[in-house]
PDB file of N, CA and C in Angstrom:
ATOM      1  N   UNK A   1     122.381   6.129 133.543  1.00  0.00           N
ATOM      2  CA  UNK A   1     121.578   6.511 134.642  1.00  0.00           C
ATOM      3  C   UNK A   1     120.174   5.977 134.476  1.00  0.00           C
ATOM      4  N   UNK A   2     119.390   5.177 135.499  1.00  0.00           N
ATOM      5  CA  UNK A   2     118.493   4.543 135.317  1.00  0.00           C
ATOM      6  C   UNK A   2     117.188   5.950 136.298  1.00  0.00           C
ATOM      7  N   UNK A   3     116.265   5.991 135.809  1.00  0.00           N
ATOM      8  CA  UNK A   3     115.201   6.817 136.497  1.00  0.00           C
ATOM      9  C   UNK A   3     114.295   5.808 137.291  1.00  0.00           C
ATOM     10  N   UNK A   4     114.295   6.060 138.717  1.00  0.00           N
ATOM     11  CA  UNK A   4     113.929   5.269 139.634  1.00  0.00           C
ATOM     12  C   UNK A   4     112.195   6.151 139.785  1.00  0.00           C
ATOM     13  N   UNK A   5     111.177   4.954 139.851  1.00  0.00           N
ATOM     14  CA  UNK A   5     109.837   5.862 139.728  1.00  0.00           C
ATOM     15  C   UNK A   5     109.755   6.058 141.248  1.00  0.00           C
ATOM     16  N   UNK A   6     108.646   6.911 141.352  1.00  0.00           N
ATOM     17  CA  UNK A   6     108.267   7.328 142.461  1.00  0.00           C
ATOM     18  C   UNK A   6     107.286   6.611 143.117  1.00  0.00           C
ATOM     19  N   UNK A   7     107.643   6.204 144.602  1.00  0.00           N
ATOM     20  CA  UNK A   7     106.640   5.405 145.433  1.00  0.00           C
ATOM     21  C   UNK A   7     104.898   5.644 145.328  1.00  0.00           C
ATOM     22  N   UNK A   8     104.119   5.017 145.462  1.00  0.00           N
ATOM     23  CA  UNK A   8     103.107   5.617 144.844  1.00  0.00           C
ATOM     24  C   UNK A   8     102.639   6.125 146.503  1.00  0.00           C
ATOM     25  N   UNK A   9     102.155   7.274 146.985  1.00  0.00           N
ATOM     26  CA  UNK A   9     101.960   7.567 148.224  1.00  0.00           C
ATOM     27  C   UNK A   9     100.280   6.953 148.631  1.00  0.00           C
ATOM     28  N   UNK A  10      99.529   5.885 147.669  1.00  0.00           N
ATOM     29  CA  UNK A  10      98.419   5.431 148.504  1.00  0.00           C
ATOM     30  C   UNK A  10      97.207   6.573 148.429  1.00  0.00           C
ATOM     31  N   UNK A  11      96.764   7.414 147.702  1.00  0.00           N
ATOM     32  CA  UNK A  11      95.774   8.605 147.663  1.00  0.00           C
ATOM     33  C   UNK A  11      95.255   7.436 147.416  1.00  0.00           C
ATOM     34  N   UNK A  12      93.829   8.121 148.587  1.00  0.00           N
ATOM     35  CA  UNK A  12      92.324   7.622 148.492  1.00  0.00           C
ATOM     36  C   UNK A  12      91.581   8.986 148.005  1.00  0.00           C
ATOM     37  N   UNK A  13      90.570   8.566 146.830  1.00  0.00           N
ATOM     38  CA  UNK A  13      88.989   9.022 146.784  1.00  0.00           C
ATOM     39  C   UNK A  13      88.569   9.712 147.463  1.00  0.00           C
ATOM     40  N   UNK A  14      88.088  10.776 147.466  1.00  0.00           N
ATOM     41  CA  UNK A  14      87.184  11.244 148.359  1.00  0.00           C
ATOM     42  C   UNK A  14      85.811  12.212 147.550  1.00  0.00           C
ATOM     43  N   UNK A  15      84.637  11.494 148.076  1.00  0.00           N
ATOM     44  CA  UNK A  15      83.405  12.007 147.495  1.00  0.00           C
ATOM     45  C   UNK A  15      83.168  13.333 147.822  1.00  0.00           C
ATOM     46  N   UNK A  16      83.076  13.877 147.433  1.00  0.00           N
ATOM     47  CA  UNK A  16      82.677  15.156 147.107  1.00  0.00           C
ATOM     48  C   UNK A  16      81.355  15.788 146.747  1.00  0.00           C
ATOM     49  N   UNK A  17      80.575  16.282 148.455  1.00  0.00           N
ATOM     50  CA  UNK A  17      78.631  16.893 147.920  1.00  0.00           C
ATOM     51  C   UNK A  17      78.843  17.983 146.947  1.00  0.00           C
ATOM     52  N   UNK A  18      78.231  18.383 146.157  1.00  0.00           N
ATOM     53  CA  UNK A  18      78.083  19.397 145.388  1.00  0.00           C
ATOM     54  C   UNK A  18      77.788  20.538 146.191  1.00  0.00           C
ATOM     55  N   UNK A  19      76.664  19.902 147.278  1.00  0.00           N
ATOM     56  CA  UNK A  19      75.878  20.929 148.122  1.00  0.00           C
ATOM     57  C   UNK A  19      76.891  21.046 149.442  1.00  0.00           C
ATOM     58  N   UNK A  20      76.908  21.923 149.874  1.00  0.00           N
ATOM     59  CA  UNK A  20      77.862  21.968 150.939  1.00  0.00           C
ATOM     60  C   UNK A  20      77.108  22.322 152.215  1.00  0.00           C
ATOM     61  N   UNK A  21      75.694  22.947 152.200  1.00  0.00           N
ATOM     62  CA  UNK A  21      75.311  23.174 153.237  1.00  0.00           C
ATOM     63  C   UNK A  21      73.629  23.183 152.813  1.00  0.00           C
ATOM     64  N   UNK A  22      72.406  22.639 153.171  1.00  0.00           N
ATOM     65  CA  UNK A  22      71.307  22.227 152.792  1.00  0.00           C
ATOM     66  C   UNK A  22      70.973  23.562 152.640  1.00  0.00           C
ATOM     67  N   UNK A  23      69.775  23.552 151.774  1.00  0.00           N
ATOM     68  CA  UNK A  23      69.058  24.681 150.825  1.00  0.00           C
ATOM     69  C   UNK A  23      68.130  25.643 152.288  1.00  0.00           C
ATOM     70  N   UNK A  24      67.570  24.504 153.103  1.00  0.00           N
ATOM     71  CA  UNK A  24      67.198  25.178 154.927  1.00  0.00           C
ATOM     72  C   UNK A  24      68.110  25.630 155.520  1.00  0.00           C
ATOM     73  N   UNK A  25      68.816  25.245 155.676  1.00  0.00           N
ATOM     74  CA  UNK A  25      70.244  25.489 156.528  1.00  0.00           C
ATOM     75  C   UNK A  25      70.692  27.591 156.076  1.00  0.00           C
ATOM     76  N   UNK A  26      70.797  27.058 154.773  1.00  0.00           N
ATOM     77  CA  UNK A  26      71.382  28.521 153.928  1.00  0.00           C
ATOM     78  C   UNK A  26      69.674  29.296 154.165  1.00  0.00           C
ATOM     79  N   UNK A  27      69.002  28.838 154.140  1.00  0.00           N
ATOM     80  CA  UNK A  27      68.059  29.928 154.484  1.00  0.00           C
ATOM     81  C   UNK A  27      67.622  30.572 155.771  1.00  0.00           C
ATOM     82  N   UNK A  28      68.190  29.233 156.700  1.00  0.00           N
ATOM     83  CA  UNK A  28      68.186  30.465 157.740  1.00  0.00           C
ATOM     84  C   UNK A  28      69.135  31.287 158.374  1.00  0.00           C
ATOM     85  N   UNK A  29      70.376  30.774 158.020  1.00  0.00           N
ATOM     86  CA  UNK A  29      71.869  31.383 158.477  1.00  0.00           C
ATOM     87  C   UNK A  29      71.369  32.458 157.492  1.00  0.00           C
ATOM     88  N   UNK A  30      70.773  32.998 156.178  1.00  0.00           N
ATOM     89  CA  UNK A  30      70.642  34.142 155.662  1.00  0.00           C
ATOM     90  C   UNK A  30      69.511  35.063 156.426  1.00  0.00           C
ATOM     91  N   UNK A  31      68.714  34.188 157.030  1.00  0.00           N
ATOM     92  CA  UNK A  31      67.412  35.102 157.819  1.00  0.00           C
ATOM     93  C   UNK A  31      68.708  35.750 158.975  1.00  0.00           C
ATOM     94  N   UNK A  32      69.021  34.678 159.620  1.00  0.00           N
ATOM     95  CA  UNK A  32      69.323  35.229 161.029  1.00  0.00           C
ATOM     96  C   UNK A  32      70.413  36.504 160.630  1.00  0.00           C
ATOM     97  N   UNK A  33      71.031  36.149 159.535  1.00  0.00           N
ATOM     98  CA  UNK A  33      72.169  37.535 159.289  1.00  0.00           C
ATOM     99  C   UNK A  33      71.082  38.984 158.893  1.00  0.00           C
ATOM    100  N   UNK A  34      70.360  38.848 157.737  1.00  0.00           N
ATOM    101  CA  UNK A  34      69.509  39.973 157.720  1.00  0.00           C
ATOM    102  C   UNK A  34      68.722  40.156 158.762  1.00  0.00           C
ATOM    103  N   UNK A  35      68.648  39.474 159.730  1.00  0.00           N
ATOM    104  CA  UNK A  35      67.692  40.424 161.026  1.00  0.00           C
ATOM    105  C   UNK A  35      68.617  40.941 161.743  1.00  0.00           C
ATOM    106  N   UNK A  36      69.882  40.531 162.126  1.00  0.00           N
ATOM    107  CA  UNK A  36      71.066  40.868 162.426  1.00  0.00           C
ATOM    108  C   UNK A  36      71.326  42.257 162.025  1.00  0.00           C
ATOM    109  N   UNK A  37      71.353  42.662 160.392  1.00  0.00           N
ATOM    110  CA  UNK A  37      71.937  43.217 160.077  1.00  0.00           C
ATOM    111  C   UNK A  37      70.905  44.824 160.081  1.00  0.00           C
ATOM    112  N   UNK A  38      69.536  44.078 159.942  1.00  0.00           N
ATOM    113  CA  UNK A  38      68.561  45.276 159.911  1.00  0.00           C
ATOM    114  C   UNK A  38      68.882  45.813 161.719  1.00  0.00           C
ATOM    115  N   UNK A  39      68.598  45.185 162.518  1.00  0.00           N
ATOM    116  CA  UNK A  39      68.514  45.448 163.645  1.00  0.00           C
ATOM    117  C   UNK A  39      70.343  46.528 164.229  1.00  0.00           C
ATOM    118  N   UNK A  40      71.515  45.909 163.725  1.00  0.00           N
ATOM    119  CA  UNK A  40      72.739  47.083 163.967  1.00  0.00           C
ATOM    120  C   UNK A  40      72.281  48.349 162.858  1.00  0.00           C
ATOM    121  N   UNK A  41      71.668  47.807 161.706  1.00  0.00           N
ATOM    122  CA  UNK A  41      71.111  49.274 160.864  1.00  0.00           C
ATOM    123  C   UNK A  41      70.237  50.149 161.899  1.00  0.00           C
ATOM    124  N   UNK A  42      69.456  49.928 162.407  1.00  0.00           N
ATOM    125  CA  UNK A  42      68.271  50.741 163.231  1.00  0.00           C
ATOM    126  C   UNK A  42      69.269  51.340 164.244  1.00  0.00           C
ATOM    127  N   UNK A  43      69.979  50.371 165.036  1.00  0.00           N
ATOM    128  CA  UNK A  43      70.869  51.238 166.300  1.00  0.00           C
ATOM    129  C   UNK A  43      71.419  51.866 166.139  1.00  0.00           C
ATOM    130  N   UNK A  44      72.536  51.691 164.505  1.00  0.00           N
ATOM    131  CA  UNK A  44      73.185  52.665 164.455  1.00  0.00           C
ATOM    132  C   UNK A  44      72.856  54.087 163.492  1.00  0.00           C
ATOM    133  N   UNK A  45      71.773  53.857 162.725  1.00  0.00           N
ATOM    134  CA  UNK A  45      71.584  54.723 161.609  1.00  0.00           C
ATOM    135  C   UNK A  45      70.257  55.505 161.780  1.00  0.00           C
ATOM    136  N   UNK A  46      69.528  54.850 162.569  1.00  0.00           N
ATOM    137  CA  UNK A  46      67.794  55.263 162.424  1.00  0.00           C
ATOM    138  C   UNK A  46      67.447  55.769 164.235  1.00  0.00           C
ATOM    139  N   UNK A  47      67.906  55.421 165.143  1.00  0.00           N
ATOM    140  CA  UNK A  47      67.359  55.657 166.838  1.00  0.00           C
ATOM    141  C   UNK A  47      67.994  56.810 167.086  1.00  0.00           C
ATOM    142  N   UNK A  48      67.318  57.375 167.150  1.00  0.00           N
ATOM    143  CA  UNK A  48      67.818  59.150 167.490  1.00  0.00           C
ATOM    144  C   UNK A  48      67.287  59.365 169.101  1.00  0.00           C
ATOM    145  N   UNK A  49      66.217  58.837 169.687  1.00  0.00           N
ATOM    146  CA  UNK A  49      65.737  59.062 170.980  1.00  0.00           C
ATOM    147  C   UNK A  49      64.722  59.851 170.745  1.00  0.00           C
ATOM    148  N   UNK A  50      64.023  60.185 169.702  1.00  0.00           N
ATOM    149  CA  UNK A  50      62.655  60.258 169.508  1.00  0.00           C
ATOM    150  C   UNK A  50      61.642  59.516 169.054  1.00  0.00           C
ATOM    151  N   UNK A  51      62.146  58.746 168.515  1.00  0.00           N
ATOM    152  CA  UNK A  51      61.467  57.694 167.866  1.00  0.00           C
ATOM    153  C   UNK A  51      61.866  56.462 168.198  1.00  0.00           C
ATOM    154  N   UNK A  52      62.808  56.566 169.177  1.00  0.00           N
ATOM    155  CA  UNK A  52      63.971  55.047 170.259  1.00  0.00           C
ATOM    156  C   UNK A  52      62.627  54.024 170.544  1.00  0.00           C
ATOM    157  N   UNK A  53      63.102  52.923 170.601  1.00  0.00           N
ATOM    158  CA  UNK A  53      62.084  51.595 171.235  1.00  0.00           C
ATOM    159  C   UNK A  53      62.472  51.845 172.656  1.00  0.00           C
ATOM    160  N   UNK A  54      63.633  52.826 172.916  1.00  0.00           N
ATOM    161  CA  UNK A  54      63.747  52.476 174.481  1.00  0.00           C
ATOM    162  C   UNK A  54      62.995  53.356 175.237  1.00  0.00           C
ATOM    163  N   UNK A  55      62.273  54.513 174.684  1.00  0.00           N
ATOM    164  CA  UNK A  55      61.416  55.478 174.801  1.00  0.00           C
ATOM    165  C   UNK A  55      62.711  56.566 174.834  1.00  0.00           C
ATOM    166  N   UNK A  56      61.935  57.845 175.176  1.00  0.00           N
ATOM    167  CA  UNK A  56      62.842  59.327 175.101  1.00  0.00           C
ATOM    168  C   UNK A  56      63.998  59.481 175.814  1.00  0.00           C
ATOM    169  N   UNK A  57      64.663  58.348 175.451  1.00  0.00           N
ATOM    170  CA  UNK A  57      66.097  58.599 175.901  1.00  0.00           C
ATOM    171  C   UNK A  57      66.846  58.555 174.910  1.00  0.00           C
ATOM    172  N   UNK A  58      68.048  58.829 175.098  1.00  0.00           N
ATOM    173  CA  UNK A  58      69.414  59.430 173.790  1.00  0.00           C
ATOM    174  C   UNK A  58      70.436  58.642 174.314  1.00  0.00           C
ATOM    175  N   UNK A  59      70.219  57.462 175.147  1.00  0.00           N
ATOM    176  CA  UNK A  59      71.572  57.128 175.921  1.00  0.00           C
ATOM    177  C   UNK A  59      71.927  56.120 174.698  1.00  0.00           C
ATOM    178  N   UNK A  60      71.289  55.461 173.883  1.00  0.00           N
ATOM    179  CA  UNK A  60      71.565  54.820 172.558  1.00  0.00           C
ATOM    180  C   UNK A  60      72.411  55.197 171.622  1.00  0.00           C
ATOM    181  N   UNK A  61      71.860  56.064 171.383  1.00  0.00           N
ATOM    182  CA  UNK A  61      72.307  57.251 170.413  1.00  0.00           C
ATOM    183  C   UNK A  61      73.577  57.810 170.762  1.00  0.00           C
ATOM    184  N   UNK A  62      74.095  58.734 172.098  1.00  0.00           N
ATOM    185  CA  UNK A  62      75.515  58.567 172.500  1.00  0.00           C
ATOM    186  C   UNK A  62      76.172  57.341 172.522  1.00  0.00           C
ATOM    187  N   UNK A  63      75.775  56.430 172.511  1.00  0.00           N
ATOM    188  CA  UNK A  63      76.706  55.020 172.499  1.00  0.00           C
ATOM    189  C   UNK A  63      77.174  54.685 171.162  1.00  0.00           C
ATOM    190  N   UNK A  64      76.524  55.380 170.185  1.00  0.00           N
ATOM    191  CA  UNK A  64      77.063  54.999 169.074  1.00  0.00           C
ATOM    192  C   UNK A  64      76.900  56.186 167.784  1.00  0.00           C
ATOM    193  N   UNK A  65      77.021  57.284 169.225  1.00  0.00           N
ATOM    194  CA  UNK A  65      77.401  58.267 167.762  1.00  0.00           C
ATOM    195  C   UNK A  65      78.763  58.950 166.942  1.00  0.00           C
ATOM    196  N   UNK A  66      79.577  58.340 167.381  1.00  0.00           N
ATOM    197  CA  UNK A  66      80.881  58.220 166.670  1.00  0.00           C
ATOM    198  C   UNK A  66      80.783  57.230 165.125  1.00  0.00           C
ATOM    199  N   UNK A  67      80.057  56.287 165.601  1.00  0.00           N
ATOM    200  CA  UNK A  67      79.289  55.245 164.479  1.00  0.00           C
ATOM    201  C   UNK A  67      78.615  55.930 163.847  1.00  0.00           C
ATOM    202  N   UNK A  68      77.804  56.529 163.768  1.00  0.00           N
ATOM    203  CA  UNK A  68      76.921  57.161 162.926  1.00  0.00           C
ATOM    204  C   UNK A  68      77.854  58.155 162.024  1.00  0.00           C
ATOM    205  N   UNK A  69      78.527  59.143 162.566  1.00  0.00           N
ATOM    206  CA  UNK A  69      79.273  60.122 161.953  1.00  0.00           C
ATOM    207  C   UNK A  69      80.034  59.726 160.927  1.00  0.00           C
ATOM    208  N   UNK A  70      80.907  58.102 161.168  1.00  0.00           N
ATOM    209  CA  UNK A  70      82.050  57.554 160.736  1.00  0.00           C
ATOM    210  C   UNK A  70      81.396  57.253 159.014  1.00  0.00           C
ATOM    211  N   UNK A  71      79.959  56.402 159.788  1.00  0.00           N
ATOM    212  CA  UNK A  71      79.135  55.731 158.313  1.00  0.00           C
ATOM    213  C   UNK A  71      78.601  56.676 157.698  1.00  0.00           C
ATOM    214  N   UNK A  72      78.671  58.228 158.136  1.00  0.00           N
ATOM    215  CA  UNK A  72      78.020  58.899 157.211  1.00  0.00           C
ATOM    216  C   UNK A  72      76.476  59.492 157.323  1.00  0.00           C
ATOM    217  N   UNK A  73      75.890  59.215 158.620  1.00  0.00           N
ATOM    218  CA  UNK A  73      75.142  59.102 158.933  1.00  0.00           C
ATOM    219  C   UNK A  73      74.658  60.718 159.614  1.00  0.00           C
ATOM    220  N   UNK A  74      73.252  61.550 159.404  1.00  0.00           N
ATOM    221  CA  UNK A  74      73.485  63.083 159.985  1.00  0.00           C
ATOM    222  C   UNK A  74      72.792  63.026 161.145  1.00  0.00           C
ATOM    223  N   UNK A  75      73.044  63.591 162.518  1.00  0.00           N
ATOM    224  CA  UNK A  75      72.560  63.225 163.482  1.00  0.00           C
ATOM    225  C   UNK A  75      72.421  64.428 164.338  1.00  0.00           C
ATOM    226  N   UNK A  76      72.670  65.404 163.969  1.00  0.00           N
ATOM    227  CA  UNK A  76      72.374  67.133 164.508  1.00  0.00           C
ATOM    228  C   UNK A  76      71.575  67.735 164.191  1.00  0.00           C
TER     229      UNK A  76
END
Protein backbone atom coordinates (compact mmCIF):
# COMPACT_ATOMS: atom_id res chain seq x y z
CA UNK A 1 0.00 0.00 0.00
CA UNK A 2 1.53 3.19 -1.16
CA UNK A 3 0.41 6.56 1.03
CA UNK A 4 -0.78 9.07 -1.44
CA UNK A 5 0.12 12.81 0.08
CA UNK A 6 -2.31 15.28 0.40
CA UNK A 7 -3.05 18.07 -2.22
CA UNK A 8 -1.59 21.04 -0.83
CA UNK A 9 -4.92 23.37 -0.53
CA UNK A 10 -2.85 26.82 -1.53
CA UNK A 11 -3.10 28.73 2.22
CA UNK A 12 -2.11 32.26 1.90
CA UNK A 13 -0.50 34.54 4.77
CA UNK A 14 -2.36 36.71 6.34
CA UNK A 15 -0.91 39.77 8.38
CA UNK A 16 -2.10 40.12 11.39
CA UNK A 17 -2.40 44.05 13.51
CA UNK A 18 -1.63 43.39 16.97
CA UNK A 19 -3.89 46.44 17.51
CA UNK A 20 -7.27 45.72 16.50
CA UNK A 21 -8.91 48.92 17.07
CA UNK A 22 -6.78 52.44 17.54
CA UNK A 23 -5.88 53.57 21.13
CA UNK A 24 -8.75 56.91 20.05
CA UNK A 25 -11.12 54.77 18.75
CA UNK A 26 -11.12 52.52 22.24
CA UNK A 27 -11.27 55.70 24.02
CA UNK A 28 -14.13 56.88 22.86
CA UNK A 29 -16.37 53.78 22.31
CA UNK A 30 -15.30 53.61 26.30
CA UNK A 31 -16.48 57.39 26.91
CA UNK A 32 -19.64 56.94 24.97
CA UNK A 33 -20.45 53.52 26.99
CA UNK A 34 -19.72 55.19 30.48
CA UNK A 35 -21.96 58.17 29.74
CA UNK A 36 -24.35 55.64 28.56
CA UNK A 37 -24.09 53.77 31.42
CA UNK A 38 -24.01 56.67 34.11
CA UNK A 39 -26.99 58.23 32.47
CA UNK A 40 -29.47 54.42 32.57
CA UNK A 41 -27.74 54.53 36.33
CA UNK A 42 -29.48 58.01 37.16
CA UNK A 43 -32.96 56.87 35.42
CA UNK A 44 -33.03 53.93 36.89
CA UNK A 45 -31.44 54.13 40.40
CA UNK A 46 -31.17 57.89 41.45
CA UNK A 47 -34.68 60.06 39.77
CA UNK A 48 -37.23 59.73 42.26
CA UNK A 49 -39.24 63.06 41.05
CA UNK A 50 -37.77 65.21 43.56
CA UNK A 51 -34.72 65.75 42.52
CA UNK A 52 -35.93 64.58 38.50
CA UNK A 53 -34.21 66.87 35.63
CA UNK A 54 -37.73 66.63 34.37
CA UNK A 55 -38.88 68.73 37.34
CA UNK A 56 -41.66 67.36 40.04
CA UNK A 57 -42.92 64.75 38.20
CA UNK A 58 -42.78 60.83 39.04
CA UNK A 59 -43.86 59.84 35.52
CA UNK A 60 -39.99 58.60 35.22
CA UNK A 61 -39.88 56.92 38.09
CA UNK A 62 -43.24 54.78 37.35
CA UNK A 63 -41.67 53.87 34.07
CA UNK A 64 -39.12 52.16 35.61
CA UNK A 65 -39.99 51.15 38.88
CA UNK A 66 -40.22 47.53 38.46
CA UNK A 67 -36.39 48.24 37.44
CA UNK A 68 -35.48 49.67 40.41
CA UNK A 69 -37.08 46.98 42.75
CA UNK A 70 -35.62 44.09 40.46
CA UNK A 71 -31.82 45.85 40.86
CA UNK A 72 -32.34 46.26 44.33
CA UNK A 73 -32.88 49.57 44.43
CA UNK A 74 -35.34 51.31 47.68
CA UNK A 75 -37.84 53.57 46.36
CA UNK A 76 -40.71 53.96 49.18
Amino acid sequence: MSSASAPSLGRSKLAVSPQAISASRAAFVIGVTLLMALAAYYFVGVDEGTTSVFGKTLVLHEWVHDSRHLLGFPCH
